[in-house]
Protein backbone atom coordinates (compact mmCIF):
# COMPACT_ATOMS: atom_id res chain seq x y z
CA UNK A 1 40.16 117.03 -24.48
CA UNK A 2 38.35 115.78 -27.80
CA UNK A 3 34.18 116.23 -27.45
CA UNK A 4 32.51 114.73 -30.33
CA UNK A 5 28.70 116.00 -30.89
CA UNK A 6 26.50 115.95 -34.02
CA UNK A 7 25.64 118.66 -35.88
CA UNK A 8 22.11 119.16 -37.72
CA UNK A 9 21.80 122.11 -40.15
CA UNK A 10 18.53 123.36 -41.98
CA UNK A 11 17.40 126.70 -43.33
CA UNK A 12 14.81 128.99 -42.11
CA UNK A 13 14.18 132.00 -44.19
CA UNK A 14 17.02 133.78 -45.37
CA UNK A 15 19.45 131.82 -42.40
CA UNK A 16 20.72 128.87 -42.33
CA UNK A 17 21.03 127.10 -38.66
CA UNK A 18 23.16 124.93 -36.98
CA UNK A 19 22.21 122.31 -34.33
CA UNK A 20 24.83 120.95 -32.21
CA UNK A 21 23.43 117.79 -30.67
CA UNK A 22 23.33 116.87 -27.88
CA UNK A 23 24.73 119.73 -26.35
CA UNK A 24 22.19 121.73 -27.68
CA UNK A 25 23.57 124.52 -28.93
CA UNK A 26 22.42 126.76 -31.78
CA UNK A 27 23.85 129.19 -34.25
CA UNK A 28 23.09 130.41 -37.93
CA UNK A 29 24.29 132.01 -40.95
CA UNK A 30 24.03 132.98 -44.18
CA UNK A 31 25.16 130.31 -45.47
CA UNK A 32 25.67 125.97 -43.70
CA UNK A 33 29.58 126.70 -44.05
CA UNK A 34 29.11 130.69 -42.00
CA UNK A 35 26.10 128.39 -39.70
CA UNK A 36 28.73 125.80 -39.17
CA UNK A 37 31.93 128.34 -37.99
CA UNK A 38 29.40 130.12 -35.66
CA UNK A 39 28.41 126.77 -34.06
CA UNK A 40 31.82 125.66 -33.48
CA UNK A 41 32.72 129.11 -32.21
CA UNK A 42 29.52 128.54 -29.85
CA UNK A 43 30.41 125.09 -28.83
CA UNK A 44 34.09 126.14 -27.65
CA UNK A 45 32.59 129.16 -25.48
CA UNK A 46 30.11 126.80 -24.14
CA UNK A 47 32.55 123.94 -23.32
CA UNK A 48 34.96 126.58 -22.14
CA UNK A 49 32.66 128.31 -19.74
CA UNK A 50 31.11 125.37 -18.09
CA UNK A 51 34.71 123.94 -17.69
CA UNK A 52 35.72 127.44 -15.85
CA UNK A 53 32.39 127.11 -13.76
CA UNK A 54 33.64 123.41 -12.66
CA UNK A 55 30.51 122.16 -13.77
CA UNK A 56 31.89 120.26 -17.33
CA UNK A 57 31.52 116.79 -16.08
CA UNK A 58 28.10 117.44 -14.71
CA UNK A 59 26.82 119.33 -17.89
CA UNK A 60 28.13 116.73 -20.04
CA UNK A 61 26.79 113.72 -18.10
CA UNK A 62 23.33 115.82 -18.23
CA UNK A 63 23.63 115.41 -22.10
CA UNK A 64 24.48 111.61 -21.79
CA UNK A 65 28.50 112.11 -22.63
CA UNK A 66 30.32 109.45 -20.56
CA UNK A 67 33.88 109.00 -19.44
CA UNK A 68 35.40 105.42 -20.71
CA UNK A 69 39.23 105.16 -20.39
CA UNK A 70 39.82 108.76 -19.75
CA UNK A 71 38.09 110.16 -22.87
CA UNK A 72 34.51 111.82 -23.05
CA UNK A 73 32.18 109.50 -25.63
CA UNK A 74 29.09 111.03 -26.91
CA UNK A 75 25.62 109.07 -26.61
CA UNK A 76 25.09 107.16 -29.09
CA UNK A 77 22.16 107.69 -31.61
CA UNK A 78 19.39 105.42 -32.02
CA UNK A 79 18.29 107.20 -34.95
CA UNK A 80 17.43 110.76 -36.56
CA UNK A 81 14.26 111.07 -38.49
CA UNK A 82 11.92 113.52 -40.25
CA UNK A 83 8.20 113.50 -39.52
CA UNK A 84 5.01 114.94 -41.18
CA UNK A 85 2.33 116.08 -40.11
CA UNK A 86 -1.30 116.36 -41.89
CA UNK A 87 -3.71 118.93 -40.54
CA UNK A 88 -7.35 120.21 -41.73
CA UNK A 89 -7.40 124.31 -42.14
């Protein structure tokens, strides 16, 4: 079984983290390549776990996967922006 999911990486502080949407999962690093291998490590124990539970399908109907022709096919994305803020201090 093939799940496809996005992955959004950004640093905060010293650590670098990884995003996997929209399963939303989470991992870091010291670096986007150490951020990346802990997220896909993450993502396969997730996947893994909720497939032992028997709740896969549910979970990844939750996060708006859906079957078509016998393969899972991740939402699609409208778009990903970045926003700003201005505040008075």
């Amino acid at each position: 079984m093939n799940i496809e999911y996005t992955v959004n990486i950004w640093k905060e502080g010293n650590q670098y983290i990884a995003h996997a949407m929209p399963l939303d999962v989470v991992s870091s690093g010291l670096s986007p390549d150490d951020a990346k291998n802990a997220l896909n490590e993450a993502v396969h124990l997730f996947l893994e776990t909720i497939q032992e539970m028997g709740t896969l399908e549910e979970v990844l109907n939750e996060c708006g996967y859906e079957i078509r022709e016998n393969e899972w096919v991740s939402p699609p994305w409208i778009a990903i922006e970045r926003h700003s803020m201005a505040i008075g201090i």
